[in-house]
PDB file of N, CA and C in Angstrom:
ATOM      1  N   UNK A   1      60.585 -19.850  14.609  1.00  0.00           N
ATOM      2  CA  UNK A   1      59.930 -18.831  13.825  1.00  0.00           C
ATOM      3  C   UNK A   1      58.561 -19.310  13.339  1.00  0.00           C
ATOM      4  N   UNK A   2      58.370 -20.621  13.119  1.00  0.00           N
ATOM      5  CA  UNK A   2      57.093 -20.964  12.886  1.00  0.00           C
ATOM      6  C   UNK A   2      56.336 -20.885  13.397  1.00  0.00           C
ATOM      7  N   UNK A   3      56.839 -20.776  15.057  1.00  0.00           N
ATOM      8  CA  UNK A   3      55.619 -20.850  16.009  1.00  0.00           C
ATOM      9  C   UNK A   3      54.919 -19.658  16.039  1.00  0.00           C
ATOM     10  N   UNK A   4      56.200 -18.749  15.827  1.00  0.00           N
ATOM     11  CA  UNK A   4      55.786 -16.887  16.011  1.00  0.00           C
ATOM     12  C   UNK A   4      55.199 -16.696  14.544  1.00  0.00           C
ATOM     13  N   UNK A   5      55.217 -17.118  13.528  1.00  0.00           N
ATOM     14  CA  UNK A   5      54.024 -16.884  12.576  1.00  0.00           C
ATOM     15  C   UNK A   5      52.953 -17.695  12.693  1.00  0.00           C
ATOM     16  N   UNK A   6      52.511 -18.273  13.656  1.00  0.00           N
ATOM     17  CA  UNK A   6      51.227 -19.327  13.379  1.00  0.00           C
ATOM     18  C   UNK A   6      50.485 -18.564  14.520  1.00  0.00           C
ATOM     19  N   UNK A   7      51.387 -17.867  15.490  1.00  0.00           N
ATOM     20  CA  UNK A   7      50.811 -17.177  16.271  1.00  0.00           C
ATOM     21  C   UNK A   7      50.339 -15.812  15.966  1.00  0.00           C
ATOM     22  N   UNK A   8      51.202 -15.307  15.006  1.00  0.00           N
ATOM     23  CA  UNK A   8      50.777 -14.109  14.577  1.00  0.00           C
ATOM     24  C   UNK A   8      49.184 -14.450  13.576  1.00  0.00           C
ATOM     25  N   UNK A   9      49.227 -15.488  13.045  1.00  0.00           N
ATOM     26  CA  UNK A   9      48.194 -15.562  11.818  1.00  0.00           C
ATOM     27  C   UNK A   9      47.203 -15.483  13.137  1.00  0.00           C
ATOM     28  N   UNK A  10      47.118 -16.369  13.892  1.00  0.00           N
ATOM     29  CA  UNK A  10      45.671 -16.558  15.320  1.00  0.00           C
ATOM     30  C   UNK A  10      45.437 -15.145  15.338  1.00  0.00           C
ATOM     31  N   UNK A  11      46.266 -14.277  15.847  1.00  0.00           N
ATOM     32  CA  UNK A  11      45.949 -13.651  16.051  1.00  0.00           C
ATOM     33  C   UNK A  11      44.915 -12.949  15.022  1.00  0.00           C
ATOM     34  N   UNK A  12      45.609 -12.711  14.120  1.00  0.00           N
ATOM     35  CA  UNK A  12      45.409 -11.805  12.605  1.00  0.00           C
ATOM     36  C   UNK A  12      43.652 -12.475  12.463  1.00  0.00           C
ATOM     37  N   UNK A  13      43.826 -13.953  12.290  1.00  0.00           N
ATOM     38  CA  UNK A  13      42.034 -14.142  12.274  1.00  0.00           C
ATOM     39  C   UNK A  13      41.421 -14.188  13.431  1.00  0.00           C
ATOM     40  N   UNK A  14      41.840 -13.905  14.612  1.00  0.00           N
ATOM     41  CA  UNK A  14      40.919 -12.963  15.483  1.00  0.00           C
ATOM     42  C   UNK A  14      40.667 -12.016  15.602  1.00  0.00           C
ATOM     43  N   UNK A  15      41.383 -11.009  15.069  1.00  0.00           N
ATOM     44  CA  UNK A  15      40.868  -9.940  14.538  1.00  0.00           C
ATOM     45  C   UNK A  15      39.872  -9.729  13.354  1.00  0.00           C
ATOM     46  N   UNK A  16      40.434 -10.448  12.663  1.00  0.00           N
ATOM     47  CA  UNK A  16      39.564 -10.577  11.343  1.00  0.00           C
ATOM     48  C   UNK A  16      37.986 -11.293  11.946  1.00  0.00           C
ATOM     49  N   UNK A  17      37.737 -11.799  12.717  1.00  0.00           N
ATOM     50  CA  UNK A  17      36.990 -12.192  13.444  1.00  0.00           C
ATOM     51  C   UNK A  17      36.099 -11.402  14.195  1.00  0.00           C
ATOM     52  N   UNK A  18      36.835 -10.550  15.239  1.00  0.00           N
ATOM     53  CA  UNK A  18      36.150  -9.559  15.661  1.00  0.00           C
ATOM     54  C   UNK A  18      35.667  -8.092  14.707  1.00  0.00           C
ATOM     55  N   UNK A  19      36.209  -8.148  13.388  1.00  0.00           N
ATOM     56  CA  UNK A  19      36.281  -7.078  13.238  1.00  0.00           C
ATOM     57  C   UNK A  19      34.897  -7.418  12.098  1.00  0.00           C
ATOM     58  N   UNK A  20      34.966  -8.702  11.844  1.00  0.00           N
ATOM     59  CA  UNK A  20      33.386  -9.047  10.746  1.00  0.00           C
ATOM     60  C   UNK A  20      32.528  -9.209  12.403  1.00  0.00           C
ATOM     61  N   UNK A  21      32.394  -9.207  13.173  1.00  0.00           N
ATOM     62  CA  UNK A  21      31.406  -9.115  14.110  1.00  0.00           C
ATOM     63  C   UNK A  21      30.712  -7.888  14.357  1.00  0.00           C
ATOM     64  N   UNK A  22      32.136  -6.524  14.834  1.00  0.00           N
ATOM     65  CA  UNK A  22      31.664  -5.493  14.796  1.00  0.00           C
ATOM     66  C   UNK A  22      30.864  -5.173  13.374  1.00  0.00           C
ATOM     67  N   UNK A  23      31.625  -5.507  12.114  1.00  0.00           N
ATOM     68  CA  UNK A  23      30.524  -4.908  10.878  1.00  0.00           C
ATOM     69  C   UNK A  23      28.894  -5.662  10.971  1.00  0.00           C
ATOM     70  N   UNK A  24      28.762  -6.640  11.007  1.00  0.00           N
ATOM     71  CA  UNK A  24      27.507  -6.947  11.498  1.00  0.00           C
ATOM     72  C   UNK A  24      26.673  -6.229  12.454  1.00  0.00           C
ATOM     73  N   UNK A  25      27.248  -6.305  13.457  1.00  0.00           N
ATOM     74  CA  UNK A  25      26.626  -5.219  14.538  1.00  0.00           C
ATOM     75  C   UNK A  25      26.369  -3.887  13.949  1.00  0.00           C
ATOM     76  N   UNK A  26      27.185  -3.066  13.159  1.00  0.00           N
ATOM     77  CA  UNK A  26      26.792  -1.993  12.558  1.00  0.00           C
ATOM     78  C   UNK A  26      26.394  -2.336  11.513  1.00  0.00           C
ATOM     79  N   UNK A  27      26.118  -2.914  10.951  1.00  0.00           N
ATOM     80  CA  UNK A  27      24.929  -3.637   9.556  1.00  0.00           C
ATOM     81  C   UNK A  27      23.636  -3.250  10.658  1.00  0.00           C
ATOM     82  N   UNK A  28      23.690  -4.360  11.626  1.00  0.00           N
ATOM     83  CA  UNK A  28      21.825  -4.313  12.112  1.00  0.00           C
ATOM     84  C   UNK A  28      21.767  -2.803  12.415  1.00  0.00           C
ATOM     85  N   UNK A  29      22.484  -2.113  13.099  1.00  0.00           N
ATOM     86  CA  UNK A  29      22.348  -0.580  13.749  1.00  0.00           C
ATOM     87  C   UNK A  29      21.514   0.473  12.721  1.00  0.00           C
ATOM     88  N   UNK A  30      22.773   0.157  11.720  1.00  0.00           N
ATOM     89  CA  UNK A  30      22.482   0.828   9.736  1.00  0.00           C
ATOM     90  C   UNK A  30      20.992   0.106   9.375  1.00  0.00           C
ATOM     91  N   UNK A  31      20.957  -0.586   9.453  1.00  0.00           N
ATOM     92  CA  UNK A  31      19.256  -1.305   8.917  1.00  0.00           C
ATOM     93  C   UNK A  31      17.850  -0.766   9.822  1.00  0.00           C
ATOM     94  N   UNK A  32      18.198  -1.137  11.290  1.00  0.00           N
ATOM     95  CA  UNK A  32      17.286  -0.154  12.062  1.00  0.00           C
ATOM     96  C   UNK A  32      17.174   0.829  12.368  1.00  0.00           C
ATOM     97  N   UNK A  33      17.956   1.759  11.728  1.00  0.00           N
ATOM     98  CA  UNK A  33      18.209   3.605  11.792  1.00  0.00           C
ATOM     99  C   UNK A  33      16.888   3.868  10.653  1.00  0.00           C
ATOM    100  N   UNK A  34      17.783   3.477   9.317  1.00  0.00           N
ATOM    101  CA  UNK A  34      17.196   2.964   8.086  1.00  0.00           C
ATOM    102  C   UNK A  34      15.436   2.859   7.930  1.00  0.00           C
ATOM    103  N   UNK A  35      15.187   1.505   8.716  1.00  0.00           N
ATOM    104  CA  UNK A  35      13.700   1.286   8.668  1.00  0.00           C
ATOM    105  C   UNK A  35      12.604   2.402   9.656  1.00  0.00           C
ATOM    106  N   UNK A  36      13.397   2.976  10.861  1.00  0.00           N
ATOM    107  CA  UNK A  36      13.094   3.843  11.631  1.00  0.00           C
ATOM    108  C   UNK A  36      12.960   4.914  10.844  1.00  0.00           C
ATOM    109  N   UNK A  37      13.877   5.457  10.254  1.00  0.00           N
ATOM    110  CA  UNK A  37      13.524   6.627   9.437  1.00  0.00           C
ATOM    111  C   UNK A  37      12.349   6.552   8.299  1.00  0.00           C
ATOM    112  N   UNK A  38      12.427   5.625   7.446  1.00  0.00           N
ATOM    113  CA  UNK A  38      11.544   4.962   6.346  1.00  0.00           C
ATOM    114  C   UNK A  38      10.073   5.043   7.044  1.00  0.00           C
ATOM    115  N   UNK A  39       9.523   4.105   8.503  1.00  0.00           N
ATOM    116  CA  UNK A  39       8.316   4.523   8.678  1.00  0.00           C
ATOM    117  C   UNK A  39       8.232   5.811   9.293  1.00  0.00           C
ATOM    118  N   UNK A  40       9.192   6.704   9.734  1.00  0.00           N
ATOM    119  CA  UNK A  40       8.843   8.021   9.911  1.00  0.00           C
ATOM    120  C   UNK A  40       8.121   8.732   8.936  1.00  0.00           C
ATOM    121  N   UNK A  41       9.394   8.350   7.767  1.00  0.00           N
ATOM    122  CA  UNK A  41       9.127   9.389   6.373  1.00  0.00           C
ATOM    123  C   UNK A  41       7.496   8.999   6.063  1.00  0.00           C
ATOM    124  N   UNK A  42       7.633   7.600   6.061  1.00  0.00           N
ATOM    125  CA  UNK A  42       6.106   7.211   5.336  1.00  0.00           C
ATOM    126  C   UNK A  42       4.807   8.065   6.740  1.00  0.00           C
ATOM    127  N   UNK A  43       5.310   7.572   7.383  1.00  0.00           N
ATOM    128  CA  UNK A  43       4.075   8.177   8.034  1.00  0.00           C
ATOM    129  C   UNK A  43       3.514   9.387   8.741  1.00  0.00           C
ATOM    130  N   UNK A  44       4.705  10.543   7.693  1.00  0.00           N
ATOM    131  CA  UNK A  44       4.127  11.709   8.361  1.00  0.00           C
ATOM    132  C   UNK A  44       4.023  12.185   6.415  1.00  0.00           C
ATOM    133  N   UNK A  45       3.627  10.913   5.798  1.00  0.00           N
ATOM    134  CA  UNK A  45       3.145  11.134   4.472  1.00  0.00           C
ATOM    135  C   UNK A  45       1.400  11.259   4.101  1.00  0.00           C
ATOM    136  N   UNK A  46       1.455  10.614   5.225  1.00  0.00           N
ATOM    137  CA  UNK A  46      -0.238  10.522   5.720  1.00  0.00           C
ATOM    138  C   UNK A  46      -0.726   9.676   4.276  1.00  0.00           C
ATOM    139  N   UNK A  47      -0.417   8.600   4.188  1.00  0.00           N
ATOM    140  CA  UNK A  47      -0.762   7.355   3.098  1.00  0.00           C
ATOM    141  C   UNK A  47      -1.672   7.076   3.250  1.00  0.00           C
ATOM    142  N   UNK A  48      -2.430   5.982   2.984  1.00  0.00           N
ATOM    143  CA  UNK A  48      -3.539   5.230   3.361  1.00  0.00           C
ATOM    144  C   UNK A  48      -2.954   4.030   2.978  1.00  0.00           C
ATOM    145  N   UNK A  49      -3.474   2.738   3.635  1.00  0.00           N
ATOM    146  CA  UNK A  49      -2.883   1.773   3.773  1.00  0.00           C
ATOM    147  C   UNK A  49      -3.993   0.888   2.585  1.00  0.00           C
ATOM    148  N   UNK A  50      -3.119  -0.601   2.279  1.00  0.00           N
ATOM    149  CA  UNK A  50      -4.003  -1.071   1.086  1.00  0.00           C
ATOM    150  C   UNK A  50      -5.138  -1.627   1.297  1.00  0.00           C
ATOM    151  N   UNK A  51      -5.724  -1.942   2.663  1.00  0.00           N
ATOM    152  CA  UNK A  51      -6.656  -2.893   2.989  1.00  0.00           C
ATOM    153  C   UNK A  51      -7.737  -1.303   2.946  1.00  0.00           C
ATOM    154  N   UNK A  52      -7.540  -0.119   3.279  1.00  0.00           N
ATOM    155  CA  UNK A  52      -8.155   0.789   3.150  1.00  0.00           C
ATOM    156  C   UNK A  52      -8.267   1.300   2.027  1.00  0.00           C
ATOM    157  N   UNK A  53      -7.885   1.520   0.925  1.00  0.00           N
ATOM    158  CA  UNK A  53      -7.717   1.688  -0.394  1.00  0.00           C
ATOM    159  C   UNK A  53      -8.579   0.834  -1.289  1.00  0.00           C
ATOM    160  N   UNK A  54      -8.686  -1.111  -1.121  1.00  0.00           N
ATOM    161  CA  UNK A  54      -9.313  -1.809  -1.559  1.00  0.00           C
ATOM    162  C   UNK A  54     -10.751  -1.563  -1.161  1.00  0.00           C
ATOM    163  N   UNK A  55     -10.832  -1.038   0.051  1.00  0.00           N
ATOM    164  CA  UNK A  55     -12.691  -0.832   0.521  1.00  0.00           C
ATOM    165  C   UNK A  55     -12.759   0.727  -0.365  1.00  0.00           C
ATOM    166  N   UNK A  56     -12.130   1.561  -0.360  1.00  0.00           N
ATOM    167  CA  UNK A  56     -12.736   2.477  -1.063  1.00  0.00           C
ATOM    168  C   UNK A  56     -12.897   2.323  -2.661  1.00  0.00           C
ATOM    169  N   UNK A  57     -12.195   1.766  -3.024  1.00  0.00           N
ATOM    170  CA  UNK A  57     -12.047   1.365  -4.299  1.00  0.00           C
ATOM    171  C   UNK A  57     -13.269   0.296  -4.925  1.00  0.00           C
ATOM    172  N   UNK A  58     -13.440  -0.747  -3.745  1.00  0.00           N
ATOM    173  CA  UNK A  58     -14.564  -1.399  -4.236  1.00  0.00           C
ATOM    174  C   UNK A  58     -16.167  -0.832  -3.843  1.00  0.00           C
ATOM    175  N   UNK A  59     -15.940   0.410  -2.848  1.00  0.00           N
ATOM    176  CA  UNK A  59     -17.239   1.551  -2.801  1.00  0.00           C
ATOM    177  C   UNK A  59     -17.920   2.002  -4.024  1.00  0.00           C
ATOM    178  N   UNK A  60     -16.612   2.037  -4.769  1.00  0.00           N
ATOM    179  CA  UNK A  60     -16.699   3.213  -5.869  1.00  0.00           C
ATOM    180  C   UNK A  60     -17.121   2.686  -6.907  1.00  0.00           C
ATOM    181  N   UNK A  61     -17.008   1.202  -6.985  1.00  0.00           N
ATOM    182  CA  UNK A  61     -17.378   0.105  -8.105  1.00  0.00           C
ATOM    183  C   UNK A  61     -19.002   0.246  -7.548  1.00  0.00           C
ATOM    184  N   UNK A  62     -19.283  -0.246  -6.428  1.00  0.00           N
ATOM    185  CA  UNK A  62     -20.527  -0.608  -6.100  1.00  0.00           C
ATOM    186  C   UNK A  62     -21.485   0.826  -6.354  1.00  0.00           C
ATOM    187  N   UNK A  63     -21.249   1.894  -6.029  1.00  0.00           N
ATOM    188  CA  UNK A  63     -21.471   2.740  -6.554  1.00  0.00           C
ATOM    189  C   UNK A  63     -21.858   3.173  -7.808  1.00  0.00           C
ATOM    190  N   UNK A  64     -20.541   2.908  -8.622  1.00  0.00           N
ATOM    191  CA  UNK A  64     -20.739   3.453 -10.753  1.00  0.00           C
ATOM    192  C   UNK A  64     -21.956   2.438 -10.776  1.00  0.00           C
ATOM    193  N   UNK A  65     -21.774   1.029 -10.181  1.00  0.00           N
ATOM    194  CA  UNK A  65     -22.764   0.345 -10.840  1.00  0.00           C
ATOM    195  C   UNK A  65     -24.329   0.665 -10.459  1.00  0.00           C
ATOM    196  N   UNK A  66     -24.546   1.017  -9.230  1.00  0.00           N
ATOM    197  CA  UNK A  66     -25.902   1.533  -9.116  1.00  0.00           C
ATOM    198  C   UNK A  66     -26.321   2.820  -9.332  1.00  0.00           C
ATOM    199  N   UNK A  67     -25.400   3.892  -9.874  1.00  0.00           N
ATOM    200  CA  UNK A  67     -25.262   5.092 -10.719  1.00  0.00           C
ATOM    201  C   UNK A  67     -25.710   4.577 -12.235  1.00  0.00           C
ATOM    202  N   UNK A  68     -25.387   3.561 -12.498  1.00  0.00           N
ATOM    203  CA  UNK A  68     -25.802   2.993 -13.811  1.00  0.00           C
ATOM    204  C   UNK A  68     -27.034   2.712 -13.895  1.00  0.00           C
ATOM    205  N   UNK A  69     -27.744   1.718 -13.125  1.00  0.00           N
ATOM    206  CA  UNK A  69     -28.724   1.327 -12.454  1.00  0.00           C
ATOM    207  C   UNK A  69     -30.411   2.496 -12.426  1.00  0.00           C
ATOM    208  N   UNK A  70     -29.324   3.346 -11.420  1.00  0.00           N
ATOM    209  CA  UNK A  70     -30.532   4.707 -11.822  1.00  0.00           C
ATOM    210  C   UNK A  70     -30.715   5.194 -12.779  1.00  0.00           C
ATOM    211  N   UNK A  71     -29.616   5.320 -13.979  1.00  0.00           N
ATOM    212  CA  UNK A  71     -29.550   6.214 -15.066  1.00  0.00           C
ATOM    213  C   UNK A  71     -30.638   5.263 -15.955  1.00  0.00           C
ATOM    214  N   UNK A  72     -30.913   3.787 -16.103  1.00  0.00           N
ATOM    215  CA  UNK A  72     -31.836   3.044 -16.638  1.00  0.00           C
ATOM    216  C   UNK A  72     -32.920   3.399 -16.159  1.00  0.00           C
ATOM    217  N   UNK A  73     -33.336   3.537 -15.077  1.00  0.00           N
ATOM    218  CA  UNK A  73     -35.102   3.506 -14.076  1.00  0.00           C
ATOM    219  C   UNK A  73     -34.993   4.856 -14.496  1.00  0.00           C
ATOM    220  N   UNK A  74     -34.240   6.264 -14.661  1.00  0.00           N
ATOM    221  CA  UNK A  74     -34.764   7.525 -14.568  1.00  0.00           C
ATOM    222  C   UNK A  74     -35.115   7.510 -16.280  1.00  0.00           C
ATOM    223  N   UNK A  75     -34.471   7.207 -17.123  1.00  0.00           N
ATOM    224  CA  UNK A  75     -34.233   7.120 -18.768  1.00  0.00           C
ATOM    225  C   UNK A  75     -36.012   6.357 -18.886  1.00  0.00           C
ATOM    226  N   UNK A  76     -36.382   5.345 -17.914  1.00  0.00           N
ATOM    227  CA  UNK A  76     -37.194   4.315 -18.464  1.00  0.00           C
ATOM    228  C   UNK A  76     -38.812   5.108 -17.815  1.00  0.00           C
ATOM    229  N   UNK A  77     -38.501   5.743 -16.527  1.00  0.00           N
ATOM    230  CA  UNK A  77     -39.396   6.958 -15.950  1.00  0.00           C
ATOM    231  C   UNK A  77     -39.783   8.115 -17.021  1.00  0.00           C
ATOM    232  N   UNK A  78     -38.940   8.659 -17.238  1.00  0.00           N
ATOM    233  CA  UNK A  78     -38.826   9.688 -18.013  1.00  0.00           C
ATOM    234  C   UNK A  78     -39.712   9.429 -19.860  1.00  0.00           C
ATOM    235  N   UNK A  79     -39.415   7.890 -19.889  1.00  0.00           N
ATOM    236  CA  UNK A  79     -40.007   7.948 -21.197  1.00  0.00           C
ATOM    237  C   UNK A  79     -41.374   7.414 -20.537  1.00  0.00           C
ATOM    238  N   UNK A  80     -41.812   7.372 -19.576  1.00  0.00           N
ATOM    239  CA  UNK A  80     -43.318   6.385 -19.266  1.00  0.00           C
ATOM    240  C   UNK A  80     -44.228   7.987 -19.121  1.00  0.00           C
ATOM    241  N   UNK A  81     -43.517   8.889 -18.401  1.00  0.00           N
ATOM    242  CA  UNK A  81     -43.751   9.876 -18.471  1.00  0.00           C
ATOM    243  C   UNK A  81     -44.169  11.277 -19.901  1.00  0.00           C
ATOM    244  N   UNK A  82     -43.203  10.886 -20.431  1.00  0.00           N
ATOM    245  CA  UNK A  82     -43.668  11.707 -21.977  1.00  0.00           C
ATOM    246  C   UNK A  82     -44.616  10.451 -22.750  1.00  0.00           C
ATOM    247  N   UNK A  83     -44.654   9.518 -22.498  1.00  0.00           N
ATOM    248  CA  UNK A  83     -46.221   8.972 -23.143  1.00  0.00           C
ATOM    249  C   UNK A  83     -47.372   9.164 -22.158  1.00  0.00           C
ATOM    250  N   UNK A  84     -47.061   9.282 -21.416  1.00  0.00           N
ATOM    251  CA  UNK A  84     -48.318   9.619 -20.265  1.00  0.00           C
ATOM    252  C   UNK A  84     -48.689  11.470 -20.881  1.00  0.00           C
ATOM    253  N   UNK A  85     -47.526  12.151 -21.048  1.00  0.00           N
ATOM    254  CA  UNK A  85     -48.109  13.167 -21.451  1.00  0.00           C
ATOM    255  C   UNK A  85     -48.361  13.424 -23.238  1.00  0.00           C
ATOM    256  N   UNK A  86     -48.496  12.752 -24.250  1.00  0.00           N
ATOM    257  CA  UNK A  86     -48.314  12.233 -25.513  1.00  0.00           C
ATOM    258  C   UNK A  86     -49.879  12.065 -25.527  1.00  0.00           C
ATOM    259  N   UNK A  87     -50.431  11.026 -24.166  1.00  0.00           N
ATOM    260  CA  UNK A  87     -51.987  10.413 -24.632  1.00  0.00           C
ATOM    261  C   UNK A  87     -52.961  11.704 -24.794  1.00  0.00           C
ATOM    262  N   UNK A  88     -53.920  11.920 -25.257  1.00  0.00           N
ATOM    263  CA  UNK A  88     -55.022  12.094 -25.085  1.00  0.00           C
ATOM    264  C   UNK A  88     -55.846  12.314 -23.961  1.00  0.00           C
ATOM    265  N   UNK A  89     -56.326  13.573 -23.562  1.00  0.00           N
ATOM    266  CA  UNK A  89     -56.708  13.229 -21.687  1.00  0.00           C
ATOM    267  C   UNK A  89     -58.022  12.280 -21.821  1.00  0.00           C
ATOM    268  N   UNK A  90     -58.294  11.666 -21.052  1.00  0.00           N
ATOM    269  CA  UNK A  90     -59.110  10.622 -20.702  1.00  0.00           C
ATOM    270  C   UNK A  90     -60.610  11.274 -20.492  1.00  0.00           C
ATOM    271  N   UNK A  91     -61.702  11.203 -20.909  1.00  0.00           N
ATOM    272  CA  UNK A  91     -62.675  11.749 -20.744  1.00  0.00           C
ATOM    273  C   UNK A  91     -63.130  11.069 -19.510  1.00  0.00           C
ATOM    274  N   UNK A  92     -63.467  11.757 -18.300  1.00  0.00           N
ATOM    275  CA  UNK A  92     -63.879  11.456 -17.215  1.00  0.00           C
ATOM    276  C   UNK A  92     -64.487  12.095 -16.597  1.00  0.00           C
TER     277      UNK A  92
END
């Protein structure tokens, strides 16, 4: 009888064996369905990606700052201008 339970256990963890193999195998199946669907979803989200995001983003810096830039030269125009019209006309 010992032999026929030591044989039954072999068996029992070969099954148990095959049967954590098959779940693995359907683990990877479940994971690449999964990620397949995921860049579907994402990419009929029409995202923009981050390396594209960081250039627009640092556009927009370079930008405010020479938006700033002008707002000084037009402010500094503008006043050279009302003393130009302030003087006295020049007898000539």
């Amino acid at each position: 009888m010992t032999q026929g339970s030591n044989r039954l256990l072999d068996e029992f963890a070969k099954l148990m064996t095959d049967a954590a193999g098959v779940a693995q195998g359907m683990k990877r199946e479940v994971e690449t369905a999964v990620k397949s669907q995921a860049e579907r979803f994402v990419g009929d989200m029409d995202l923009i990606k981050r390396e594209e995001f960081d250039v627009v983003r640092e556009m927009a810096a370079r930008a405010r700052e020479e938006n700033a830039a002008l707002k000084e030269a037009i402010a500094k125009l503008e006043a050279r201008v009302a003393l130009l019209e302030a003087a006295p006309p020049s007898a000539g």
